[in-house]
PDB file of N, CA and C in Angstrom:
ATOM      1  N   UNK A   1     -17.647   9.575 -11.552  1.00  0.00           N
ATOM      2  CA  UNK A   1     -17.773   8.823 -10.326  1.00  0.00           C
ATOM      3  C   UNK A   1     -18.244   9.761  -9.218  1.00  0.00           C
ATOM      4  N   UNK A   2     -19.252   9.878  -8.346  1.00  0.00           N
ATOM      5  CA  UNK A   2     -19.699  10.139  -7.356  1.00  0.00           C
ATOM      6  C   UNK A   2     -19.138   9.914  -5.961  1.00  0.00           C
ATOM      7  N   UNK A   3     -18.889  10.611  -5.323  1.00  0.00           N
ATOM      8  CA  UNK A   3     -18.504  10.969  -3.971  1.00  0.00           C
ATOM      9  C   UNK A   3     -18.549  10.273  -3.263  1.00  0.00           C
ATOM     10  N   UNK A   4     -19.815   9.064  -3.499  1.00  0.00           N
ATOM     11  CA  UNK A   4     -19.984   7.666  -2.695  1.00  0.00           C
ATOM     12  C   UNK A   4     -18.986   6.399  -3.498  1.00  0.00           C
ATOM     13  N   UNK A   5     -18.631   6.680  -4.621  1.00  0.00           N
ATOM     14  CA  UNK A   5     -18.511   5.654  -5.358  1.00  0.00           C
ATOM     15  C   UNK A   5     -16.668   5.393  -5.134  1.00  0.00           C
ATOM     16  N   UNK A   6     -16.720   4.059  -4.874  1.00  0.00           N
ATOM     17  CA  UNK A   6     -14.915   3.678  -5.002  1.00  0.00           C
ATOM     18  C   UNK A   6     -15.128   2.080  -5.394  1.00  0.00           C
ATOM     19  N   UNK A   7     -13.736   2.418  -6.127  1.00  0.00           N
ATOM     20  CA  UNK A   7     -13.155   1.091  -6.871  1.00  0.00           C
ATOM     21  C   UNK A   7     -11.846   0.724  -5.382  1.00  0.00           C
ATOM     22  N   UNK A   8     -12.049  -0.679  -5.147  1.00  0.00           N
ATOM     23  CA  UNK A   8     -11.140  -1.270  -4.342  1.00  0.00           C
ATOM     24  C   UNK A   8     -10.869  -2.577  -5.256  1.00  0.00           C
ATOM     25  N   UNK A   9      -9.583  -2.658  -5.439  1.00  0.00           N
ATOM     26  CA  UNK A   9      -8.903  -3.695  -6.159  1.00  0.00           C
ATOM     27  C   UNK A   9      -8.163  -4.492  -5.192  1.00  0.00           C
ATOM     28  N   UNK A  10      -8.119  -5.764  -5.451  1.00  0.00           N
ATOM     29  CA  UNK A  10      -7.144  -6.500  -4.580  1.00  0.00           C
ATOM     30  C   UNK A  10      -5.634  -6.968  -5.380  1.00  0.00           C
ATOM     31  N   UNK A  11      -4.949  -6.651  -4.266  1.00  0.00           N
ATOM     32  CA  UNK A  11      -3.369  -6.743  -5.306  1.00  0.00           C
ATOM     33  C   UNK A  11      -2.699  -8.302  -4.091  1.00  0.00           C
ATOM     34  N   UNK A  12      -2.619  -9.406  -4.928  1.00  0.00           N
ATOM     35  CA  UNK A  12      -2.680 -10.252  -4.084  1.00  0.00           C
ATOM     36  C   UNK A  12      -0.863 -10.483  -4.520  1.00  0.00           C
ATOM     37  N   UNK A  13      -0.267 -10.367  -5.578  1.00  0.00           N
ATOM     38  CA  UNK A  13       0.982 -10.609  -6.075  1.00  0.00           C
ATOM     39  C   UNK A  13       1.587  -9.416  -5.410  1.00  0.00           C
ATOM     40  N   UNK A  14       2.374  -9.355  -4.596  1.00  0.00           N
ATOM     41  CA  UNK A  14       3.169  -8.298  -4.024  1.00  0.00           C
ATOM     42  C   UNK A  14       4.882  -8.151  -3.417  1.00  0.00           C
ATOM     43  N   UNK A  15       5.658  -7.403  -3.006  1.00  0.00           N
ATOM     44  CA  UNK A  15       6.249  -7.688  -2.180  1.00  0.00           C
ATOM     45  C   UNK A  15       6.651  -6.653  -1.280  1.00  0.00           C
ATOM     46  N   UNK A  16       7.097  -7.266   0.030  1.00  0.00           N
ATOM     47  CA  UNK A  16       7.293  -6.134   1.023  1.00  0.00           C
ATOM     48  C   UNK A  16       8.950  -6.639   1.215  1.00  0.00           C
ATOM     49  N   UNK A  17       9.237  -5.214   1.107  1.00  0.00           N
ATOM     50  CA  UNK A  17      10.868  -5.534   1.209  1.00  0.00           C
ATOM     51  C   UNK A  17      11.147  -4.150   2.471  1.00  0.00           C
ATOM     52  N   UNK A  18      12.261  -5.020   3.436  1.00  0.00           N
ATOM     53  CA  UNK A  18      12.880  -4.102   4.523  1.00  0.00           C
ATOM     54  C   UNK A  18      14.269  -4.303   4.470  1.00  0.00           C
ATOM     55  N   UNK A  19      14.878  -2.362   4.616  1.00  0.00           N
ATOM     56  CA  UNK A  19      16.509  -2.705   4.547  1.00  0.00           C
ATOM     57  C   UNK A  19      16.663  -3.030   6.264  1.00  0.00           C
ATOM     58  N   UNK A  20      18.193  -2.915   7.000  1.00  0.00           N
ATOM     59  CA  UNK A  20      19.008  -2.885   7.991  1.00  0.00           C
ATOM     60  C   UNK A  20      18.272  -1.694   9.129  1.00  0.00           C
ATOM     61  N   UNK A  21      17.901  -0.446   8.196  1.00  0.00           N
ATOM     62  CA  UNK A  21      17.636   0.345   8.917  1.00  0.00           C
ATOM     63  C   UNK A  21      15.984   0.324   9.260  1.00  0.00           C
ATOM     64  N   UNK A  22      15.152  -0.552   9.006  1.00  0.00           N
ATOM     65  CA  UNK A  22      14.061  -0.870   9.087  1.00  0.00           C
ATOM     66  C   UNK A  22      13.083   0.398   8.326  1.00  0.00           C
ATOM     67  N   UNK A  23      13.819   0.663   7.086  1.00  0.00           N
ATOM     68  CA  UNK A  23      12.680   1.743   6.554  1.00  0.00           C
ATOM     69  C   UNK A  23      12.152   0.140   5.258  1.00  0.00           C
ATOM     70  N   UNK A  24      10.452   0.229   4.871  1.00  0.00           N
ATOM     71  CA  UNK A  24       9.993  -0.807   4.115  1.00  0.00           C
ATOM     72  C   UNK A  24       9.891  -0.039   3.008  1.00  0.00           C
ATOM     73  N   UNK A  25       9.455  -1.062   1.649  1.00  0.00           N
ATOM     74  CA  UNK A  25       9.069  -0.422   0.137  1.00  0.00           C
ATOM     75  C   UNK A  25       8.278  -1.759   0.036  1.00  0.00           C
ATOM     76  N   UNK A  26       7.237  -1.293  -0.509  1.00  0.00           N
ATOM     77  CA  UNK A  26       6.302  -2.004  -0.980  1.00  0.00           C
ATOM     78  C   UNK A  26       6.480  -2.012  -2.771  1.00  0.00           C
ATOM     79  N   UNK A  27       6.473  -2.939  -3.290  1.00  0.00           N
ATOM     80  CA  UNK A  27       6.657  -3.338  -4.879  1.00  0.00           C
ATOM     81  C   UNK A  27       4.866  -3.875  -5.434  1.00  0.00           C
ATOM     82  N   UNK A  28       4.648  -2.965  -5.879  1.00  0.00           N
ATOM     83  CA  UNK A  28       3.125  -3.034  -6.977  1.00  0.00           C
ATOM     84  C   UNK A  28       2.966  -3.073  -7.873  1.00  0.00           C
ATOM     85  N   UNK A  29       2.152  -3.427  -9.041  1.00  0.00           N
ATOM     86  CA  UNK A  29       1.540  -3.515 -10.149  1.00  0.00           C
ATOM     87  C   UNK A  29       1.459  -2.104 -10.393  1.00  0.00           C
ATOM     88  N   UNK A  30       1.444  -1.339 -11.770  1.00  0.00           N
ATOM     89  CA  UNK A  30       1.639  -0.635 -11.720  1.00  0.00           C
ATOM     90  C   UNK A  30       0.401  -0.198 -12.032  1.00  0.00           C
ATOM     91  N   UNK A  31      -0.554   1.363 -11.889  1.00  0.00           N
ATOM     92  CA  UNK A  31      -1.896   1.497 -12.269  1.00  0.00           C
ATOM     93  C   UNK A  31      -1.767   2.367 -12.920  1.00  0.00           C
ATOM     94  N   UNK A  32      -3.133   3.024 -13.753  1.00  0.00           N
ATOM     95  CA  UNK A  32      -2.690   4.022 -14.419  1.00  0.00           C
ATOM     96  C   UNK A  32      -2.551   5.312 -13.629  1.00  0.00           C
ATOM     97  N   UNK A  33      -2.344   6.371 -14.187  1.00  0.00           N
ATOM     98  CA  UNK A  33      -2.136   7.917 -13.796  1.00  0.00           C
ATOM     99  C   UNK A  33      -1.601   7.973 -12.261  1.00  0.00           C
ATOM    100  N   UNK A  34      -1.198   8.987 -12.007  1.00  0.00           N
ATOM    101  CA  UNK A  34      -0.181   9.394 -11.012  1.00  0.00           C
ATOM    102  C   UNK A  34      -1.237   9.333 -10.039  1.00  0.00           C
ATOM    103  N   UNK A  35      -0.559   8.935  -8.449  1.00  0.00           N
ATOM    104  CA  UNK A  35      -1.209   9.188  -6.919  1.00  0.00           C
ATOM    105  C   UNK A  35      -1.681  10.115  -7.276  1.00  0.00           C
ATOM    106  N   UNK A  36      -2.947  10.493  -6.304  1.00  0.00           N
ATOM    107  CA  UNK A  36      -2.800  11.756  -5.495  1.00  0.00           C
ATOM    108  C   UNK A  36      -3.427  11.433  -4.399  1.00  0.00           C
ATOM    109  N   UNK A  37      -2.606  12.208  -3.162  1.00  0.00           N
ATOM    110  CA  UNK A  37      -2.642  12.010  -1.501  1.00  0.00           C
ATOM    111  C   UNK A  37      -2.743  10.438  -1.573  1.00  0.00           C
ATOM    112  N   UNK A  38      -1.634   9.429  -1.488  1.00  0.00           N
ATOM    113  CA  UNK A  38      -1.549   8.620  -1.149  1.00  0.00           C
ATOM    114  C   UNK A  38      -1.561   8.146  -0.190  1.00  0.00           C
ATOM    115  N   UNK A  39      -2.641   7.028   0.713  1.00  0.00           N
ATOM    116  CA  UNK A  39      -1.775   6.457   1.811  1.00  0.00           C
ATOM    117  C   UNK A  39      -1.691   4.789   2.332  1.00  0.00           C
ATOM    118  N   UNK A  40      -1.515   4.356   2.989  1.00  0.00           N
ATOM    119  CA  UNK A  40      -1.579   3.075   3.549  1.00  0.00           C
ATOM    120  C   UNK A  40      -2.791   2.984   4.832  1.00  0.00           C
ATOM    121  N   UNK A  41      -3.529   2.253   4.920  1.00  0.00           N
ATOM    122  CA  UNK A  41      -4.201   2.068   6.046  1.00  0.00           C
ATOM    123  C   UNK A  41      -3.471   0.791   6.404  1.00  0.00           C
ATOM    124  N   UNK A  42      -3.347   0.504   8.150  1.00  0.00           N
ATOM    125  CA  UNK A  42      -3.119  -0.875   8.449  1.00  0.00           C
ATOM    126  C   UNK A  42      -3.018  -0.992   9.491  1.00  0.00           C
ATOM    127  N   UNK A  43      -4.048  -2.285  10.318  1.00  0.00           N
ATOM    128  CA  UNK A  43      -4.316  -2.166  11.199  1.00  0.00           C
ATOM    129  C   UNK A  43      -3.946  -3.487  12.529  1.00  0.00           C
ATOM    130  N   UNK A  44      -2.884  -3.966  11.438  1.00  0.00           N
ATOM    131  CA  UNK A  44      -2.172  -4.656  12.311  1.00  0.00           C
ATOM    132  C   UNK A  44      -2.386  -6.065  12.313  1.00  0.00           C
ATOM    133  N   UNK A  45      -3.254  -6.152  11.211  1.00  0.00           N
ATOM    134  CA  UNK A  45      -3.753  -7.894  10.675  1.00  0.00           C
ATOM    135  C   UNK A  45      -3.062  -8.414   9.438  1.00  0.00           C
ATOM    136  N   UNK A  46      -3.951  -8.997   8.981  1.00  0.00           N
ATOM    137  CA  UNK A  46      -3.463  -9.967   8.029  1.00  0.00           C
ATOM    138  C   UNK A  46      -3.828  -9.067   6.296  1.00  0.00           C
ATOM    139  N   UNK A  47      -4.579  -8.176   6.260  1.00  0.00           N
ATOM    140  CA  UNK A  47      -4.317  -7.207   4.973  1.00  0.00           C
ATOM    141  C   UNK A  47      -4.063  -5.484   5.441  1.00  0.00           C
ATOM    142  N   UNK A  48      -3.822  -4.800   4.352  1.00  0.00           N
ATOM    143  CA  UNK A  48      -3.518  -3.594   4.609  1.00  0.00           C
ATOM    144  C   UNK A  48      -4.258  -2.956   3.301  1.00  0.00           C
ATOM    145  N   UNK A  49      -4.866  -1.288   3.529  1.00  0.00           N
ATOM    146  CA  UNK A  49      -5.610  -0.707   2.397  1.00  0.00           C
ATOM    147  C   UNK A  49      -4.654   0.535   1.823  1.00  0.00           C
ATOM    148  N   UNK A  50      -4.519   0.381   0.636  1.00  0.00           N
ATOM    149  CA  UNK A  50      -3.666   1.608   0.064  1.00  0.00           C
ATOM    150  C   UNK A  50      -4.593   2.744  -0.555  1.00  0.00           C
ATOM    151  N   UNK A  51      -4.917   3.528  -0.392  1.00  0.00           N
ATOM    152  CA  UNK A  51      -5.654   4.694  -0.646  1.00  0.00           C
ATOM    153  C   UNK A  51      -4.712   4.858  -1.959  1.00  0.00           C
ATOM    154  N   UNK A  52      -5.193   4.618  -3.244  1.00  0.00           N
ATOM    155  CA  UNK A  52      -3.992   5.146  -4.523  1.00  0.00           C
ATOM    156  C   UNK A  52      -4.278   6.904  -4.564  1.00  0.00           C
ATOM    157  N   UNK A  53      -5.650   7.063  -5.203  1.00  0.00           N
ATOM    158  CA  UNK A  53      -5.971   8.325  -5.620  1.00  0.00           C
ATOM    159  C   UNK A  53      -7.676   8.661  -4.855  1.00  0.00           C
ATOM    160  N   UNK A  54      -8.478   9.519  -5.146  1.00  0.00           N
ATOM    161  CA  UNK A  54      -9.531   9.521  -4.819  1.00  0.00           C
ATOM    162  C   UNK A  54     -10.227   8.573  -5.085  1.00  0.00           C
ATOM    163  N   UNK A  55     -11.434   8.139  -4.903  1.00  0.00           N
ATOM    164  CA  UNK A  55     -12.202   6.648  -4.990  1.00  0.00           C
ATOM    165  C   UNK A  55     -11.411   5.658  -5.633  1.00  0.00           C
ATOM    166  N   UNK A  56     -10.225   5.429  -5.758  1.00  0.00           N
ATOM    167  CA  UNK A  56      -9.676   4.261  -5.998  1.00  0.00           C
ATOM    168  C   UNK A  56      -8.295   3.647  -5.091  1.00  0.00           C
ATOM    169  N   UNK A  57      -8.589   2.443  -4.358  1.00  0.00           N
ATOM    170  CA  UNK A  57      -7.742   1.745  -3.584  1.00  0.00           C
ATOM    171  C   UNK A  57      -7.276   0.311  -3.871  1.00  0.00           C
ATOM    172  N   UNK A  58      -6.026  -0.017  -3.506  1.00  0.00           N
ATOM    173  CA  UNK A  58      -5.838  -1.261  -3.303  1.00  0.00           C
ATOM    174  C   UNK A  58      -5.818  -2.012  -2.462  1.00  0.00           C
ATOM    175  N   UNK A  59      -6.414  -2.973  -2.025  1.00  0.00           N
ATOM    176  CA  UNK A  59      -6.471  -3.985  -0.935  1.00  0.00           C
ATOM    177  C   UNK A  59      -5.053  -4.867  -1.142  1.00  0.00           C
ATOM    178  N   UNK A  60      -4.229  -4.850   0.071  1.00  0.00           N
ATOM    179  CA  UNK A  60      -2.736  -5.801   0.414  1.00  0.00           C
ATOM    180  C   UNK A  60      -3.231  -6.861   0.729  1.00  0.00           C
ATOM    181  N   UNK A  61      -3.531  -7.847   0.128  1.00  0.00           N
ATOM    182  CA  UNK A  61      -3.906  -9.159   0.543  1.00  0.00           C
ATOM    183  C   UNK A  61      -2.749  -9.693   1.080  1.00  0.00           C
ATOM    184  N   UNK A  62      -3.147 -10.530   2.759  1.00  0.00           N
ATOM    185  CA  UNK A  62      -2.236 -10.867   3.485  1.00  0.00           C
ATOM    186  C   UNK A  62      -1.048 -10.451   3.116  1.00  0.00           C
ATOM    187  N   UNK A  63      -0.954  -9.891   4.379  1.00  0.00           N
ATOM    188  CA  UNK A  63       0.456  -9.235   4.603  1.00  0.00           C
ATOM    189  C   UNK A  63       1.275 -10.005   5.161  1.00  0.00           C
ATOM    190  N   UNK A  64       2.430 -10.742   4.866  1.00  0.00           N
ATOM    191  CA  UNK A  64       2.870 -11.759   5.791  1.00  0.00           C
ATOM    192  C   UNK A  64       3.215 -11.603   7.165  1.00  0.00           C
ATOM    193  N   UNK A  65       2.944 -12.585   7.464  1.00  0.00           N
ATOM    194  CA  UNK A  65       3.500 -12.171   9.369  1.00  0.00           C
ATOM    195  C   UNK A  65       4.593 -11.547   9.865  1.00  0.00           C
ATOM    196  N   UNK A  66       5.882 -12.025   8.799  1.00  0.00           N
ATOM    197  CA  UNK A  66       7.354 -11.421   9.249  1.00  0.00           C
ATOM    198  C   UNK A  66       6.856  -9.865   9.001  1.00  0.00           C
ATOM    199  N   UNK A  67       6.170  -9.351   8.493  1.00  0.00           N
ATOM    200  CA  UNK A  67       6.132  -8.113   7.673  1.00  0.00           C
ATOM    201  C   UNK A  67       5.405  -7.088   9.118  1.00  0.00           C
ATOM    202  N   UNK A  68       4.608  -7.646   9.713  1.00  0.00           N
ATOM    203  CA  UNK A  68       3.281  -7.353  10.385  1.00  0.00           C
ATOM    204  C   UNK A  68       4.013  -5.839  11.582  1.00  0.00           C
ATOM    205  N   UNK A  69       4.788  -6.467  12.221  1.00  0.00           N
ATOM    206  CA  UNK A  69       5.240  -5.840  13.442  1.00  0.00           C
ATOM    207  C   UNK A  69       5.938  -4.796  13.211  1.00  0.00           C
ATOM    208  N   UNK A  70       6.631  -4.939  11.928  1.00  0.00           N
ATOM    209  CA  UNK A  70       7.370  -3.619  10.997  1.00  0.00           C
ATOM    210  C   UNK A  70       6.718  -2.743  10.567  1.00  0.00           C
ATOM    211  N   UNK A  71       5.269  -3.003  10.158  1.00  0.00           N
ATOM    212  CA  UNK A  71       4.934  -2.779   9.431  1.00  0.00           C
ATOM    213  C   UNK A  71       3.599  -1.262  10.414  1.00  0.00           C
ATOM    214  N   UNK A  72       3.762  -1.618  11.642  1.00  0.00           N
ATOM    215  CA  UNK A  72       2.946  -1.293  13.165  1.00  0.00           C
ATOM    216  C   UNK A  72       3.979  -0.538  12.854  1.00  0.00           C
ATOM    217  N   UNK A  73       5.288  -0.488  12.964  1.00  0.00           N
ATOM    218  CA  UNK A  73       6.211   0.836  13.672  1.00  0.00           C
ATOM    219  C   UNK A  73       6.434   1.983  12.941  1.00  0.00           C
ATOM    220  N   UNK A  74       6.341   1.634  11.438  1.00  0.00           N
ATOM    221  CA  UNK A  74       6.664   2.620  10.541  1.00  0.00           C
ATOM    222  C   UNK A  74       5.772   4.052  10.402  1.00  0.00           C
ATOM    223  N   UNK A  75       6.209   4.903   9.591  1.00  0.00           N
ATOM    224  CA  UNK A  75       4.697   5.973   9.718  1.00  0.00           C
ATOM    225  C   UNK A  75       4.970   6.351   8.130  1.00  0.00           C
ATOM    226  N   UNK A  76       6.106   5.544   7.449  1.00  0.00           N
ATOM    227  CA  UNK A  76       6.410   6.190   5.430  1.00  0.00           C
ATOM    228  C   UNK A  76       6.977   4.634   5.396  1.00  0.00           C
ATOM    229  N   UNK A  77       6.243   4.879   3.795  1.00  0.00           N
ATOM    230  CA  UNK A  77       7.053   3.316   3.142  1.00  0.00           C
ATOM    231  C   UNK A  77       7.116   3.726   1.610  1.00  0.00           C
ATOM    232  N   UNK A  78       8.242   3.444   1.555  1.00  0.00           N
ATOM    233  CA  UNK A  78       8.299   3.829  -0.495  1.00  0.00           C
ATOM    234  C   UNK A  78       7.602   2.728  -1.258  1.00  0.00           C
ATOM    235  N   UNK A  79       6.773   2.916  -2.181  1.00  0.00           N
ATOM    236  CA  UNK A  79       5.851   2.323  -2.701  1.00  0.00           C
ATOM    237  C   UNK A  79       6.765   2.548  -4.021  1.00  0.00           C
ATOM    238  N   UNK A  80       6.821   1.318  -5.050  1.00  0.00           N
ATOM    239  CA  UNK A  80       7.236   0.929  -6.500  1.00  0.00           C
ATOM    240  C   UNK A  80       6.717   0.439  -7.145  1.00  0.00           C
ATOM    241  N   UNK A  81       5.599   1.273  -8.278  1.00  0.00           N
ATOM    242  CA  UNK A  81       5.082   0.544  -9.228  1.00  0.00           C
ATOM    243  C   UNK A  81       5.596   0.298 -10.280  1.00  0.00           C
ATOM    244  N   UNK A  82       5.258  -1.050 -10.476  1.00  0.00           N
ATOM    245  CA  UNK A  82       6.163  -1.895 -11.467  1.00  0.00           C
ATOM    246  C   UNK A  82       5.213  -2.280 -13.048  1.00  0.00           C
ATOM    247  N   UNK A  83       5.780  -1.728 -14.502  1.00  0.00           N
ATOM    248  CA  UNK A  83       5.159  -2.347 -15.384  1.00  0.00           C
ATOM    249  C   UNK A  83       6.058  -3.577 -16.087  1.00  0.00           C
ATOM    250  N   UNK A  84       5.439  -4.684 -15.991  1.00  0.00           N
ATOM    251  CA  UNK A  84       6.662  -5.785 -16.327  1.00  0.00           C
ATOM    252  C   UNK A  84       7.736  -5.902 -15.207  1.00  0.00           C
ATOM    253  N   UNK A  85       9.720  -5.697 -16.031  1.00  0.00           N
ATOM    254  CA  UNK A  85      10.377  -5.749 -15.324  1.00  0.00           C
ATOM    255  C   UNK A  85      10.589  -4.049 -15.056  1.00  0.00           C
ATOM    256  N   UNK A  86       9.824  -2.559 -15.745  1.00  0.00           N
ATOM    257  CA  UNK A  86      10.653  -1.795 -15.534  1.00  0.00           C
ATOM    258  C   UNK A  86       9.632  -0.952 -14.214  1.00  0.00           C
ATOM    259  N   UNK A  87      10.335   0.024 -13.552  1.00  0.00           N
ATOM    260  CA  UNK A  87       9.661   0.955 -12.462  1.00  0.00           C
ATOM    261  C   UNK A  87       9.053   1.636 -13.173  1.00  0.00           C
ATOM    262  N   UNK A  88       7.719   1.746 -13.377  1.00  0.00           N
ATOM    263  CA  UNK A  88       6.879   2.935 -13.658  1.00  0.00           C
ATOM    264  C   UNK A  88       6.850   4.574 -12.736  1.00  0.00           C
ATOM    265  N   UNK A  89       6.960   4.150 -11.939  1.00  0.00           N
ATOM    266  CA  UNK A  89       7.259   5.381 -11.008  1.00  0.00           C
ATOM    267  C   UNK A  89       7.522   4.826  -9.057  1.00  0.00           C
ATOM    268  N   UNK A  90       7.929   5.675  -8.609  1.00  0.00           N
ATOM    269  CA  UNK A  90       8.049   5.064  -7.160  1.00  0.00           C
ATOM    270  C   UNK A  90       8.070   6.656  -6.232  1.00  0.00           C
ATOM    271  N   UNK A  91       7.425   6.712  -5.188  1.00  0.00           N
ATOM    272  CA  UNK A  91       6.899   7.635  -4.070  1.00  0.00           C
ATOM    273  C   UNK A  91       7.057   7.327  -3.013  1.00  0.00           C
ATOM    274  N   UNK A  92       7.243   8.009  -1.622  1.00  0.00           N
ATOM    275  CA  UNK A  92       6.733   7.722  -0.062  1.00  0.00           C
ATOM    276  C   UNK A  92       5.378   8.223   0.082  1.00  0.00           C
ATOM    277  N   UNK A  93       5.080   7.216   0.598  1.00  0.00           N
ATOM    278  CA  UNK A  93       3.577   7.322   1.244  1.00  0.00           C
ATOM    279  C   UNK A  93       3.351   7.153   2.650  1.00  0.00           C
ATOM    280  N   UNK A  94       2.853   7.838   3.523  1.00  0.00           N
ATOM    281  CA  UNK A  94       2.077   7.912   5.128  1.00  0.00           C
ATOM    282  C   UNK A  94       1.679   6.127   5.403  1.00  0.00           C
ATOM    283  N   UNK A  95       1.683   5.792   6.469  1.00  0.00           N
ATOM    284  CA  UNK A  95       0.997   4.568   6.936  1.00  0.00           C
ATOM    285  C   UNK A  95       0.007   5.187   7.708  1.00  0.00           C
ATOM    286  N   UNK A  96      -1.232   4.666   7.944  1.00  0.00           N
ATOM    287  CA  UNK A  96      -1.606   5.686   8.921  1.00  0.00           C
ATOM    288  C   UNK A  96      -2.122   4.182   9.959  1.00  0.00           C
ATOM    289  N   UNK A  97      -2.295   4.194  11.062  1.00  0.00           N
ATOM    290  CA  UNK A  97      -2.256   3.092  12.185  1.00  0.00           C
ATOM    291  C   UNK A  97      -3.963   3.122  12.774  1.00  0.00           C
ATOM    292  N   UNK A  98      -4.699   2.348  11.899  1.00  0.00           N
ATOM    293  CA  UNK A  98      -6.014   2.066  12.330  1.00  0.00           C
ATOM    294  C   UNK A  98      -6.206   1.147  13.558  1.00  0.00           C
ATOM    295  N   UNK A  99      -7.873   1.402  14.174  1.00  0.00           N
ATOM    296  CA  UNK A  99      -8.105   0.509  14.905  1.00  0.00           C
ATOM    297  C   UNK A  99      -8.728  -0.962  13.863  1.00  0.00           C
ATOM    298  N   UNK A 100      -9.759  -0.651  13.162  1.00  0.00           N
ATOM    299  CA  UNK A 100      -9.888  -1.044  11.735  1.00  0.00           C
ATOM    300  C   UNK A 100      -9.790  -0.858  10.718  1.00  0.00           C
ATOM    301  N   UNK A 101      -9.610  -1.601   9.522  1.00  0.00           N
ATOM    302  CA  UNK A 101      -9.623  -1.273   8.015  1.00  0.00           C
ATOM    303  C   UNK A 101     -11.138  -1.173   7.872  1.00  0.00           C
ATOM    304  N   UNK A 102     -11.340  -0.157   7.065  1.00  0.00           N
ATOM    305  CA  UNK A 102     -12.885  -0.003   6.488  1.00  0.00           C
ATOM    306  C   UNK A 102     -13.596  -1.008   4.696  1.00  0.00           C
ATOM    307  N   UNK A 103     -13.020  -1.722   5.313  1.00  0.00           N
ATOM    308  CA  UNK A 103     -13.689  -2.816   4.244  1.00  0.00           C
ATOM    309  C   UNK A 103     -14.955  -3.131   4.584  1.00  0.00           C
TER     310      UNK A 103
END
């Protein structure tokens, strides 16, 4: 794959879960091989972009609204990829606070 080239997947089955203390975890499909430099783009709309590894991302299709304003304050969210019912692995990842998503 070339330097220009990225795979963006859309992960439309998701969930965003927040405890008491307002830290979030995002629950995913699980992909193959491990992150590297993971992050979240999000810019305060209705999807959010997950940077998994180099040229490959996932698109957060709609993010629900309850989620939105939480989702502005945070700057780490533990991410859980899921195969079936078991955790494939789970990490913190950066949010980083765009003016836009680069879609």
């Amino acid at each position: 794959m070339s330097k220009q080239e990225r795979v963006i997947e859309s992960e439309e089955s998701y969930d965003i879960l927040q405890n008491v203390h307002g830290a979030m975890m995002f629950s995913l499909k699980a992909r193959d091989g491990e992150p590297e430099n993971p992050k979240i783009l999000y810019d305060g709309g209705e999807d959010a972009l997950f940077y998994r590894t180099n040229g490959f991302s996932v698109k957060l299709d709609y993010v629900h609204p309850d989620a939105r304003e939480s989702l502005n304050k945070v700057d780490m969210v533990l991410v859980v990829e899921f195969n079936g019912n078991n955790i494939e692995r789970e990490y913190d990842v950066p949010v980083r606070h765009v003016k836009r998503l680069p879609l």
